[in-house]
PDB file of N, CA and C in Angstrom:
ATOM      1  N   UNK A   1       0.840  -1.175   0.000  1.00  0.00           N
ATOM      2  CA  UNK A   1       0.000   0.000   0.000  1.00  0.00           C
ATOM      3  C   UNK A   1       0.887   1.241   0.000  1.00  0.00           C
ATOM      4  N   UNK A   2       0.049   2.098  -0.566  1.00  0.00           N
ATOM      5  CA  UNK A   2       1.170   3.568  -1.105  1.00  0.00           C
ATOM      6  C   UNK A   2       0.678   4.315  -0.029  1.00  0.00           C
ATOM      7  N   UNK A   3       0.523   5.806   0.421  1.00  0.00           N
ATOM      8  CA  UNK A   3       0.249   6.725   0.418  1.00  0.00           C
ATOM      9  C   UNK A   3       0.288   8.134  -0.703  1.00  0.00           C
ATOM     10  N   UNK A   4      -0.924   8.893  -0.826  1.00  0.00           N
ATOM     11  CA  UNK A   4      -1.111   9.468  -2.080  1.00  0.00           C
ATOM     12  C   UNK A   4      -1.447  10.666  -1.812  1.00  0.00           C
ATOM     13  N   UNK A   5      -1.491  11.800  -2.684  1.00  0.00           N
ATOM     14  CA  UNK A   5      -2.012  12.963  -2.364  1.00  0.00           C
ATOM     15  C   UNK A   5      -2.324  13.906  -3.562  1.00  0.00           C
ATOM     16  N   UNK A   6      -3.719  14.038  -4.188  1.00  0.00           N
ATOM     17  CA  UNK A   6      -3.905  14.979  -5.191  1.00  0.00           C
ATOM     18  C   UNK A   6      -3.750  16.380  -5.241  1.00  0.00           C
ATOM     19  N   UNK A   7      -2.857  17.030  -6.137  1.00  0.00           N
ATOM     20  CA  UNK A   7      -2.697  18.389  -5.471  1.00  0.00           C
ATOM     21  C   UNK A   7      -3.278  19.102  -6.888  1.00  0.00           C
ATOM     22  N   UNK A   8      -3.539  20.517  -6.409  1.00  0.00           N
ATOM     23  CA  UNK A   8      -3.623  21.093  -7.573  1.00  0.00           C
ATOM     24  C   UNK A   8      -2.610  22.497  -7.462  1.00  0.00           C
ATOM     25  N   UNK A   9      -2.197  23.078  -8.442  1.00  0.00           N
ATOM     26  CA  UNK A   9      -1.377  24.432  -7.916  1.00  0.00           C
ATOM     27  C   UNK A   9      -1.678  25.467  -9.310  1.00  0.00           C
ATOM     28  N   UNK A  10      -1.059  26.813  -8.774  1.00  0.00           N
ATOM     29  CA  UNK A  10      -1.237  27.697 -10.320  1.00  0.00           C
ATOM     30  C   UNK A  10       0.120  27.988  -9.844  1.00  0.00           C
ATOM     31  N   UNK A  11       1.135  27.645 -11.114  1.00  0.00           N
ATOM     32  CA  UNK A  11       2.182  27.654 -11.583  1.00  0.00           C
ATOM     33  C   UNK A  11       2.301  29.318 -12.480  1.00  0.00           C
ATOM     34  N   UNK A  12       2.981  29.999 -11.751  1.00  0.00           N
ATOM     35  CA  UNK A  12       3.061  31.537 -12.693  1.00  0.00           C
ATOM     36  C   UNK A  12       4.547  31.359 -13.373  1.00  0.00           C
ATOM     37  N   UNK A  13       5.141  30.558 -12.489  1.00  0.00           N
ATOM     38  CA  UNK A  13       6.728  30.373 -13.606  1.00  0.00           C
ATOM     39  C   UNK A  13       6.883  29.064 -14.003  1.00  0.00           C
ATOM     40  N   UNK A  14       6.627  28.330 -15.259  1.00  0.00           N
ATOM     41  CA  UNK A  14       6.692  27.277 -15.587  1.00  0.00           C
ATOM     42  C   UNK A  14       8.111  26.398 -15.918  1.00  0.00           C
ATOM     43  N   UNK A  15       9.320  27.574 -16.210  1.00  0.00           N
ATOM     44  CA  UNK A  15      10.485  26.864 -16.278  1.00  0.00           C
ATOM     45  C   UNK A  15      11.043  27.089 -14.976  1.00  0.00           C
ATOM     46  N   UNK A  16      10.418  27.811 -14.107  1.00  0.00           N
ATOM     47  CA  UNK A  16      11.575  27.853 -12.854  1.00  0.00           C
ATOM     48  C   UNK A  16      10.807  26.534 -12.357  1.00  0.00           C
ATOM     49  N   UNK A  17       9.176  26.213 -12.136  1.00  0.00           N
ATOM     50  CA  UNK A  17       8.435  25.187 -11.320  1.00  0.00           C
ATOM     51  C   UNK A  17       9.364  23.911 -12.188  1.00  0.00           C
ATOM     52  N   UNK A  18       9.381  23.507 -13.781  1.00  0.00           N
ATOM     53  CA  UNK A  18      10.893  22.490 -13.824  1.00  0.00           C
ATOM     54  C   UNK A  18      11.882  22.052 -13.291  1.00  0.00           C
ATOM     55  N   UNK A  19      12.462  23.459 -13.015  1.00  0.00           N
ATOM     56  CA  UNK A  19      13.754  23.373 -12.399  1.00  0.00           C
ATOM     57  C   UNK A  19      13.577  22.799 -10.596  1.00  0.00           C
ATOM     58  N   UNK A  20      12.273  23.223  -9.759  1.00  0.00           N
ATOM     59  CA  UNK A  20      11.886  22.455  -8.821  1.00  0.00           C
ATOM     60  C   UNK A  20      12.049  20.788  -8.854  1.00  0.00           C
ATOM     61  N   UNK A  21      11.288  20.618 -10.042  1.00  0.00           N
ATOM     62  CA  UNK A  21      10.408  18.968  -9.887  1.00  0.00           C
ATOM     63  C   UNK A  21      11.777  18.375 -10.016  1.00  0.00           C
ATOM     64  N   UNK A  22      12.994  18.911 -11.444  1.00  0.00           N
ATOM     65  CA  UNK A  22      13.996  18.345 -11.084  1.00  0.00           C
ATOM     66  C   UNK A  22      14.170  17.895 -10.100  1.00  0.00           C
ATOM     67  N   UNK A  23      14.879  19.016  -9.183  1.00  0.00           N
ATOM     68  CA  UNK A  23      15.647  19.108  -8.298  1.00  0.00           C
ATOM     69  C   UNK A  23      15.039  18.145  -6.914  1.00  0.00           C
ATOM     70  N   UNK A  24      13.594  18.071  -6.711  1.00  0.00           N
ATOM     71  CA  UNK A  24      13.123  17.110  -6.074  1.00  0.00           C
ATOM     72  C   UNK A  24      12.862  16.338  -6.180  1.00  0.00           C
ATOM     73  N   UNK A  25      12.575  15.527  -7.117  1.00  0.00           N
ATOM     74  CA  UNK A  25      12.695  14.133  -7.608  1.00  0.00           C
ATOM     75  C   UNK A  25      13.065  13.069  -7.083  1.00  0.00           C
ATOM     76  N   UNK A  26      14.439  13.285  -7.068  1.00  0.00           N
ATOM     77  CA  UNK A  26      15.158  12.493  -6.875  1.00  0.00           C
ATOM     78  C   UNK A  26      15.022  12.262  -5.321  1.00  0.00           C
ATOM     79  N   UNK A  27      14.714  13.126  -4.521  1.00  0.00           N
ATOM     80  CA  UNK A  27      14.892  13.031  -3.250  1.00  0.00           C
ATOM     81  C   UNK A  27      13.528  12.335  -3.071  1.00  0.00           C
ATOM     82  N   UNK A  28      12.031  12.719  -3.584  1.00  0.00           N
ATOM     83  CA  UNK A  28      11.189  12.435  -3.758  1.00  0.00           C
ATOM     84  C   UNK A  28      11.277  10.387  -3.685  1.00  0.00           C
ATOM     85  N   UNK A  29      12.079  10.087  -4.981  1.00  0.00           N
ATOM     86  CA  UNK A  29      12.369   8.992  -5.274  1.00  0.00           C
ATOM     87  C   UNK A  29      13.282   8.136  -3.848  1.00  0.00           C
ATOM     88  N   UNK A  30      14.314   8.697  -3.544  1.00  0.00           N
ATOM     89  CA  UNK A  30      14.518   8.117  -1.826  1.00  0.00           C
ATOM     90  C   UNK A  30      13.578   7.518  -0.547  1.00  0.00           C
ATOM     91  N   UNK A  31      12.252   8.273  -1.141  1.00  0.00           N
ATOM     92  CA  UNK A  31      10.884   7.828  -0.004  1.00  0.00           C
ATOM     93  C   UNK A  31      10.020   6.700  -0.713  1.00  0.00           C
ATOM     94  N   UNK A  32      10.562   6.149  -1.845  1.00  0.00           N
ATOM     95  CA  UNK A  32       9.815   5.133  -2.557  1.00  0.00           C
ATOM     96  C   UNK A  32       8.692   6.355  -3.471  1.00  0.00           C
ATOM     97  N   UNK A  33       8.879   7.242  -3.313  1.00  0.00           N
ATOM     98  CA  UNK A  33       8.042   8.083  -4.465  1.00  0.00           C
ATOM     99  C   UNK A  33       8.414   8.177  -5.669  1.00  0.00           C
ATOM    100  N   UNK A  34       7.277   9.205  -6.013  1.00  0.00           N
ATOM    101  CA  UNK A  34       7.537   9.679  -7.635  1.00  0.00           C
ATOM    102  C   UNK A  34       5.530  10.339  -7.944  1.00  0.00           C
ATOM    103  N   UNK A  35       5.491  10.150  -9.296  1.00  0.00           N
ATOM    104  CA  UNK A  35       4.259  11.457  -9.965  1.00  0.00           C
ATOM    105  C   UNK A  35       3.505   9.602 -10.281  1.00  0.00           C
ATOM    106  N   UNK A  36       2.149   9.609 -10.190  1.00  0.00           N
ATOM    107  CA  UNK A  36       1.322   8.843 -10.930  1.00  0.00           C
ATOM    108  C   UNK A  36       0.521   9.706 -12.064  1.00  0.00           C
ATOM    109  N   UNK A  37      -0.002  10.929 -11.849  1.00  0.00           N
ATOM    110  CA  UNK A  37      -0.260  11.389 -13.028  1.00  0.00           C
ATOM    111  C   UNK A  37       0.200  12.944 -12.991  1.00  0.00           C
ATOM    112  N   UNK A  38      -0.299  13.663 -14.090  1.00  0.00           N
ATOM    113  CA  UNK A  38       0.300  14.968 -14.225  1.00  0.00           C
ATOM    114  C   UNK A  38      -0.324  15.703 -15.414  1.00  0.00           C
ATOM    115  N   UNK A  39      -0.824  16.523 -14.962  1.00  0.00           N
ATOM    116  CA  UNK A  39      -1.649  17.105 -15.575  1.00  0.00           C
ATOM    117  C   UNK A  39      -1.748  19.081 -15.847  1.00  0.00           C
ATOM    118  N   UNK A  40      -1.458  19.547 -16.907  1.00  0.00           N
ATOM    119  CA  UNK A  40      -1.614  20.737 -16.639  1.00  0.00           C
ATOM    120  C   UNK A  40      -3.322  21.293 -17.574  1.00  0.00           C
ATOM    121  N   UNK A  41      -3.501  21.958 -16.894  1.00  0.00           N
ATOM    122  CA  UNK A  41      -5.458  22.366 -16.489  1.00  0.00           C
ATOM    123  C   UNK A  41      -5.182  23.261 -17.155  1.00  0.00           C
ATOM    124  N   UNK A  42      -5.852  23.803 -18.235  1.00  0.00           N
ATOM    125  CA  UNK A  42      -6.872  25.119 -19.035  1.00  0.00           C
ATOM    126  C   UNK A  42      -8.090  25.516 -18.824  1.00  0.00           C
ATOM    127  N   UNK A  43      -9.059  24.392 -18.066  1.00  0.00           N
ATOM    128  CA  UNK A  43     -10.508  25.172 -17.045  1.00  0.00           C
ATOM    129  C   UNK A  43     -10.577  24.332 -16.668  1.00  0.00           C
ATOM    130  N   UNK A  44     -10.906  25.004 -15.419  1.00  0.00           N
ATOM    131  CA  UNK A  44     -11.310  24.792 -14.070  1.00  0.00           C
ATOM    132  C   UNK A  44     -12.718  24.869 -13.474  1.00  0.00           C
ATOM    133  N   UNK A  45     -13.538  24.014 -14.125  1.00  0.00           N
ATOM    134  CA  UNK A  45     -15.262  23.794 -13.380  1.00  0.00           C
ATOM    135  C   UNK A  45     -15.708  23.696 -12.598  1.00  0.00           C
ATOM    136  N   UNK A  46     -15.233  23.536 -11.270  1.00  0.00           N
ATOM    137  CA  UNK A  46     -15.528  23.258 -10.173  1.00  0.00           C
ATOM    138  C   UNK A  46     -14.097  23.553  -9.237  1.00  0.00           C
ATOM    139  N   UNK A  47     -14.630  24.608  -7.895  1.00  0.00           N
ATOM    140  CA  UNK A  47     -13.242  24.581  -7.244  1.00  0.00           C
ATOM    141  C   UNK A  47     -13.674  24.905  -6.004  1.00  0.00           C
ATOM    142  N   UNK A  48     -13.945  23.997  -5.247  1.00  0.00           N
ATOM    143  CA  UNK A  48     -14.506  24.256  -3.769  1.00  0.00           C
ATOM    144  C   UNK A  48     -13.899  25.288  -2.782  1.00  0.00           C
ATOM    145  N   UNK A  49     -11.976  25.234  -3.167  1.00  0.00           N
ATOM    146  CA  UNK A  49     -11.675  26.269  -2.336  1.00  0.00           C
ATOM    147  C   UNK A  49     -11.612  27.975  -2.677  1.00  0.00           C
ATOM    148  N   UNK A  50     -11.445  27.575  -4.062  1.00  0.00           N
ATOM    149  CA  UNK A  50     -11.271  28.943  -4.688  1.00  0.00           C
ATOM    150  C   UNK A  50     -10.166  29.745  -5.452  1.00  0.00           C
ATOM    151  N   UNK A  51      -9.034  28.340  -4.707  1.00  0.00           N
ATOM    152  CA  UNK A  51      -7.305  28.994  -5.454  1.00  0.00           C
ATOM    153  C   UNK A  51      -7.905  28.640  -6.872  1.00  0.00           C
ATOM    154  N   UNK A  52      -6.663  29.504  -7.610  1.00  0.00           N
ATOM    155  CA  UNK A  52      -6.560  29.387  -9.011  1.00  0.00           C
ATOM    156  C   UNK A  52      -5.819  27.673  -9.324  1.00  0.00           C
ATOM    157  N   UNK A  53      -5.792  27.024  -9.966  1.00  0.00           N
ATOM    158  CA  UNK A  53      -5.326  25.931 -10.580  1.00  0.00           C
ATOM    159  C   UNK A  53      -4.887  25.401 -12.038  1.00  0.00           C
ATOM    160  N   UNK A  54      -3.876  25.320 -12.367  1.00  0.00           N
ATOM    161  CA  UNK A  54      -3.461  25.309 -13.407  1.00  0.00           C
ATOM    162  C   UNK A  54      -2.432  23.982 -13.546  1.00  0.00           C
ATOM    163  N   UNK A  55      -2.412  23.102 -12.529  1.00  0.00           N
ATOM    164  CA  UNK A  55      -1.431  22.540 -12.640  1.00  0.00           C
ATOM    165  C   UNK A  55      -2.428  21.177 -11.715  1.00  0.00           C
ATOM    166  N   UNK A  56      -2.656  19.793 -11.601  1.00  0.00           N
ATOM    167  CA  UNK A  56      -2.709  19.126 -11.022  1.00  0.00           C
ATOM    168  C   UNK A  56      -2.191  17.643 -10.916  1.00  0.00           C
ATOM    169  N   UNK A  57      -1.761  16.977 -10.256  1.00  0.00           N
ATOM    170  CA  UNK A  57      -0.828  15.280  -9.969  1.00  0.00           C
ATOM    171  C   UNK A  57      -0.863  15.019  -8.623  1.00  0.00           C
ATOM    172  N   UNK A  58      -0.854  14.034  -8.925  1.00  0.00           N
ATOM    173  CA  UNK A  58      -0.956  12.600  -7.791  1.00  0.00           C
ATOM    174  C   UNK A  58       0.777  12.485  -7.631  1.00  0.00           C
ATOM    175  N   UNK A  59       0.693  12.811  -6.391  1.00  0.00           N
ATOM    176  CA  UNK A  59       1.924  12.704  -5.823  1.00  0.00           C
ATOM    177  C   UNK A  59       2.105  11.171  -4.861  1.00  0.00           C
ATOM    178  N   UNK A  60       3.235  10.661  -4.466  1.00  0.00           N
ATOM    179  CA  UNK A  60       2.888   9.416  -3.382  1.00  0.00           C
ATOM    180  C   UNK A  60       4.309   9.072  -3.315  1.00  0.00           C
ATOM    181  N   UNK A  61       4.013   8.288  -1.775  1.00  0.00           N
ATOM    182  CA  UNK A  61       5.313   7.622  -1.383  1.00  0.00           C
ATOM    183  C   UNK A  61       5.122   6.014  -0.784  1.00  0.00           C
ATOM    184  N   UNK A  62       5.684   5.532  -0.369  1.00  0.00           N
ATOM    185  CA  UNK A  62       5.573   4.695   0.202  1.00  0.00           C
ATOM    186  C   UNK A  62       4.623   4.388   1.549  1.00  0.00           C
ATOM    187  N   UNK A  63       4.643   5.296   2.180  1.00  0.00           N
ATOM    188  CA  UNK A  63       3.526   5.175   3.332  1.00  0.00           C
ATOM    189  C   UNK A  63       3.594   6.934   4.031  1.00  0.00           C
ATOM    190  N   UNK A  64       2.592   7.226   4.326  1.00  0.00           N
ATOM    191  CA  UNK A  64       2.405   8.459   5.273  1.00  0.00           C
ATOM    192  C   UNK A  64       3.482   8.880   5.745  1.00  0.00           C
ATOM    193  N   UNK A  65       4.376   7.875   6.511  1.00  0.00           N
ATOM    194  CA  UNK A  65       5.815   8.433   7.241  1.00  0.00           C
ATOM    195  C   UNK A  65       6.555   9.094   6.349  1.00  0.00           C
ATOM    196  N   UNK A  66       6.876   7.929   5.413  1.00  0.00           N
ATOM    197  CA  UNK A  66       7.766   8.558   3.798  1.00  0.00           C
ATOM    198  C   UNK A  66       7.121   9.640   3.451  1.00  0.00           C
ATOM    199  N   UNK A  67       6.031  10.016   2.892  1.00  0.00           N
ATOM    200  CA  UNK A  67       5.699  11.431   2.707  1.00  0.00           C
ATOM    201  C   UNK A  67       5.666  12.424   3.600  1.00  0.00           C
ATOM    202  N   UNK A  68       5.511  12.322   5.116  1.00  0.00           N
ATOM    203  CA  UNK A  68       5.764  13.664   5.755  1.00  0.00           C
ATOM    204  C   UNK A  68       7.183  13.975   5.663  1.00  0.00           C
ATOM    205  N   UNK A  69       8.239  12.827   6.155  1.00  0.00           N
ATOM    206  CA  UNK A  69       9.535  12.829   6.180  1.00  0.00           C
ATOM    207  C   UNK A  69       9.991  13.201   4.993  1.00  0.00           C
ATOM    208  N   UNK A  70      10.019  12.967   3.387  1.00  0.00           N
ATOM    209  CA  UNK A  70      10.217  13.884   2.525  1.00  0.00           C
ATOM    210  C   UNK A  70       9.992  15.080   2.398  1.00  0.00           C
ATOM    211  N   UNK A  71       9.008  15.404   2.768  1.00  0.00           N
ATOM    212  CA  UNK A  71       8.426  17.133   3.399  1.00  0.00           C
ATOM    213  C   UNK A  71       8.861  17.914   4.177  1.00  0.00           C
ATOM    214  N   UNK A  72       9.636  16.780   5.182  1.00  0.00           N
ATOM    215  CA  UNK A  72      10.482  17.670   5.885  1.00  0.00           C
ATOM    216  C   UNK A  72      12.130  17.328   6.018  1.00  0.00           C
ATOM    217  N   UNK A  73      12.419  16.807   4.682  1.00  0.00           N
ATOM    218  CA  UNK A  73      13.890  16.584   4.597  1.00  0.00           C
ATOM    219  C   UNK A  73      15.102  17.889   4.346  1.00  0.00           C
ATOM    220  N   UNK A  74      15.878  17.915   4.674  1.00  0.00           N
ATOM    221  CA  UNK A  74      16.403  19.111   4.580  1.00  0.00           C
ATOM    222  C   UNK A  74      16.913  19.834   2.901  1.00  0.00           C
ATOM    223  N   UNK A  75      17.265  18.953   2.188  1.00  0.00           N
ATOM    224  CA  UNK A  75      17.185  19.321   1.241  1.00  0.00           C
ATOM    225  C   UNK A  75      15.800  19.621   0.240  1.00  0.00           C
ATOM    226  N   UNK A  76      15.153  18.526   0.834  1.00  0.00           N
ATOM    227  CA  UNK A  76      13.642  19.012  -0.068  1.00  0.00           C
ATOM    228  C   UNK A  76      13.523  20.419   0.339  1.00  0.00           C
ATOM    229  N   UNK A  77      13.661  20.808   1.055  1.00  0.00           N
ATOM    230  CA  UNK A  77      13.223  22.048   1.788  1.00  0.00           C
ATOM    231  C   UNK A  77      14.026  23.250   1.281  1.00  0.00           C
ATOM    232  N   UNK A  78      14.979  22.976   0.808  1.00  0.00           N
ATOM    233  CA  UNK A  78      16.019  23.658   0.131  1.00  0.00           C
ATOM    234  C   UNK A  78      15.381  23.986  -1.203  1.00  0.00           C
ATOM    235  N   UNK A  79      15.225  22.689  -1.850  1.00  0.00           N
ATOM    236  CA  UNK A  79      14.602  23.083  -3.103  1.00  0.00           C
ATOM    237  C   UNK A  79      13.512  23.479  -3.501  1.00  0.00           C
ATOM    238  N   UNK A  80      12.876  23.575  -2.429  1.00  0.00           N
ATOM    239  CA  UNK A  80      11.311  24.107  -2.529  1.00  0.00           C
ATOM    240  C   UNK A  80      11.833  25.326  -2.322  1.00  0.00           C
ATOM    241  N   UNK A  81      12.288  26.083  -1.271  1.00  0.00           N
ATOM    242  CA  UNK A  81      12.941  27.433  -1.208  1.00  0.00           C
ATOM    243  C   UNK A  81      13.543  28.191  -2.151  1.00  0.00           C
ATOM    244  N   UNK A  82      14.485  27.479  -2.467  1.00  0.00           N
ATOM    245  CA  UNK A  82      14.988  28.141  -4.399  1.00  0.00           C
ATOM    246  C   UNK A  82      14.224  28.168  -5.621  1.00  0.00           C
ATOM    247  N   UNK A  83      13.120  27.280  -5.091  1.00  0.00           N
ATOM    248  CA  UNK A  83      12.504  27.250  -6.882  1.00  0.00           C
ATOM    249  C   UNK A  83      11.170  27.306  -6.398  1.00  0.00           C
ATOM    250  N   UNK A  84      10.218  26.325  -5.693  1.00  0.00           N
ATOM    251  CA  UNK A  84       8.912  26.726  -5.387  1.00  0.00           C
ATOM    252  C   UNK A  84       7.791  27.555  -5.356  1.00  0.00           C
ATOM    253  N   UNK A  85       8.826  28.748  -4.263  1.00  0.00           N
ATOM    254  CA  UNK A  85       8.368  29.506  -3.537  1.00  0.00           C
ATOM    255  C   UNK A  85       7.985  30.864  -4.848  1.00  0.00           C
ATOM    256  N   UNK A  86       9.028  30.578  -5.447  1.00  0.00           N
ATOM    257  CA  UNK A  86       9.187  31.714  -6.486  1.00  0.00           C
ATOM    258  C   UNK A  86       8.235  31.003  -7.939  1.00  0.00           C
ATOM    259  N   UNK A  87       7.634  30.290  -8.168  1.00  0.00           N
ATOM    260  CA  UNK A  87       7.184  29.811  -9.005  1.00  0.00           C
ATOM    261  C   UNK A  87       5.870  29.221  -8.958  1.00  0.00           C
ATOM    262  N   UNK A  88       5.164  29.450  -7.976  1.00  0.00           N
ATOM    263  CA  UNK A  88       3.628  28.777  -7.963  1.00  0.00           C
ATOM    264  C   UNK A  88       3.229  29.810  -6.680  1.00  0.00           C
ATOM    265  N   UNK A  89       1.577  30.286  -7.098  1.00  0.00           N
ATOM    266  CA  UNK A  89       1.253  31.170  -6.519  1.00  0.00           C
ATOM    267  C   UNK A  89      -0.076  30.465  -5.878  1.00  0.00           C
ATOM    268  N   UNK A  90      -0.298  29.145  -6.509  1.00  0.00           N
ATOM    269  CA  UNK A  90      -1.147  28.734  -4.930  1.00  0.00           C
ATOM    270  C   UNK A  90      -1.254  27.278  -4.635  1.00  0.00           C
ATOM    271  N   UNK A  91      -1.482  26.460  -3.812  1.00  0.00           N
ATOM    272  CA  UNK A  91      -1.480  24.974  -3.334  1.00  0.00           C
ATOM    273  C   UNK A  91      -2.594  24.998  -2.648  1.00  0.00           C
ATOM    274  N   UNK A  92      -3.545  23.842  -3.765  1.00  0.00           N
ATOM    275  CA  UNK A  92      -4.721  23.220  -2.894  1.00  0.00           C
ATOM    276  C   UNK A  92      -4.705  21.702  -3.063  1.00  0.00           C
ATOM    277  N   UNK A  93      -4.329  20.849  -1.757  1.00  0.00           N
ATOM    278  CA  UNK A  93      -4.387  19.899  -1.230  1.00  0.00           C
ATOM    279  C   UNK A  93      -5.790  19.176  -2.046  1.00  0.00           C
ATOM    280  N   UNK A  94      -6.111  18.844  -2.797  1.00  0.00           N
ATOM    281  CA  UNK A  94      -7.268  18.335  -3.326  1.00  0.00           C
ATOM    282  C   UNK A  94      -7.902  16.977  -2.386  1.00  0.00           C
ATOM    283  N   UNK A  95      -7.557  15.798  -2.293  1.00  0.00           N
ATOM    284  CA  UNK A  95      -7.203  15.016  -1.465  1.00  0.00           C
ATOM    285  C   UNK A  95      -5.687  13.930  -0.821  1.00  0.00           C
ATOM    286  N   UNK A  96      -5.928  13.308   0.391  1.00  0.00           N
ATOM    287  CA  UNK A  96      -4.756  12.595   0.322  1.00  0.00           C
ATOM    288  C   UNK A  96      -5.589  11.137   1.117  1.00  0.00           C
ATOM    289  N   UNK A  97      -4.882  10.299   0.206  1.00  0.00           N
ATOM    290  CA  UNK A  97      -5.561   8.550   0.802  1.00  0.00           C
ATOM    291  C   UNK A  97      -4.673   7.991   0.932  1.00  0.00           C
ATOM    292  N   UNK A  98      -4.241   6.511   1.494  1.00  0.00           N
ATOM    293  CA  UNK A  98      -3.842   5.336   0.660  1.00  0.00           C
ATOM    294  C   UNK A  98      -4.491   4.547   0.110  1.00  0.00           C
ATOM    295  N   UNK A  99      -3.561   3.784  -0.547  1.00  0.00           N
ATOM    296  CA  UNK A  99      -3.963   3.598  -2.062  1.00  0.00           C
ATOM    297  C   UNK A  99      -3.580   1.966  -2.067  1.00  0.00           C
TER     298      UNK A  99
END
């Protein structure tokens, strides 16, 4: 069993948000993760919270632990800081299960 999490985001810099997924990946991949799908959105029909969305994927790791602990690894955290922060202007948690 995985742990999973649908996200959606609006991406305002699309080659810097690249240069993110790079850069986390791999670390991503250390927790038994990686992307099941990936999707970039042109309308948006329904949006319960209200952020903008332009970007949505199924993120997952190996179990709940592996995904918080990637979240809070020190380098993930790094690379979310250099590239993230500056490149997506909103995060809505859509859902998270296992799977």
């Amino acid at each position: 069993m995985s742990y999973e999490m649908m996200v959606g985001l609006e991406i305002k810099d699309d080659s810097v948000y690249t240069q993110y997924r790079e850069a986390m990946t791999p670390i991503l991949t250390e927790y038994g993760g990686g992307f099941r799908y990936d999707f970039k959105v042109s309308e948006v029909l329904k949006n319960e919270e209200g952020r903008s969305i332009n970007r949505v994927f199924a993120i997952y790791c190996r179990d709940k632990e592996s995904m918080d602990n990637f979240f809070s690894n020190p380098r993930y955290l790094e690379a979310k800081n250099k590239f993230f922060e500056s490149s997506v202007l909103e995060t809505t948690i859509i859902s998270a299960y296992e799977r």
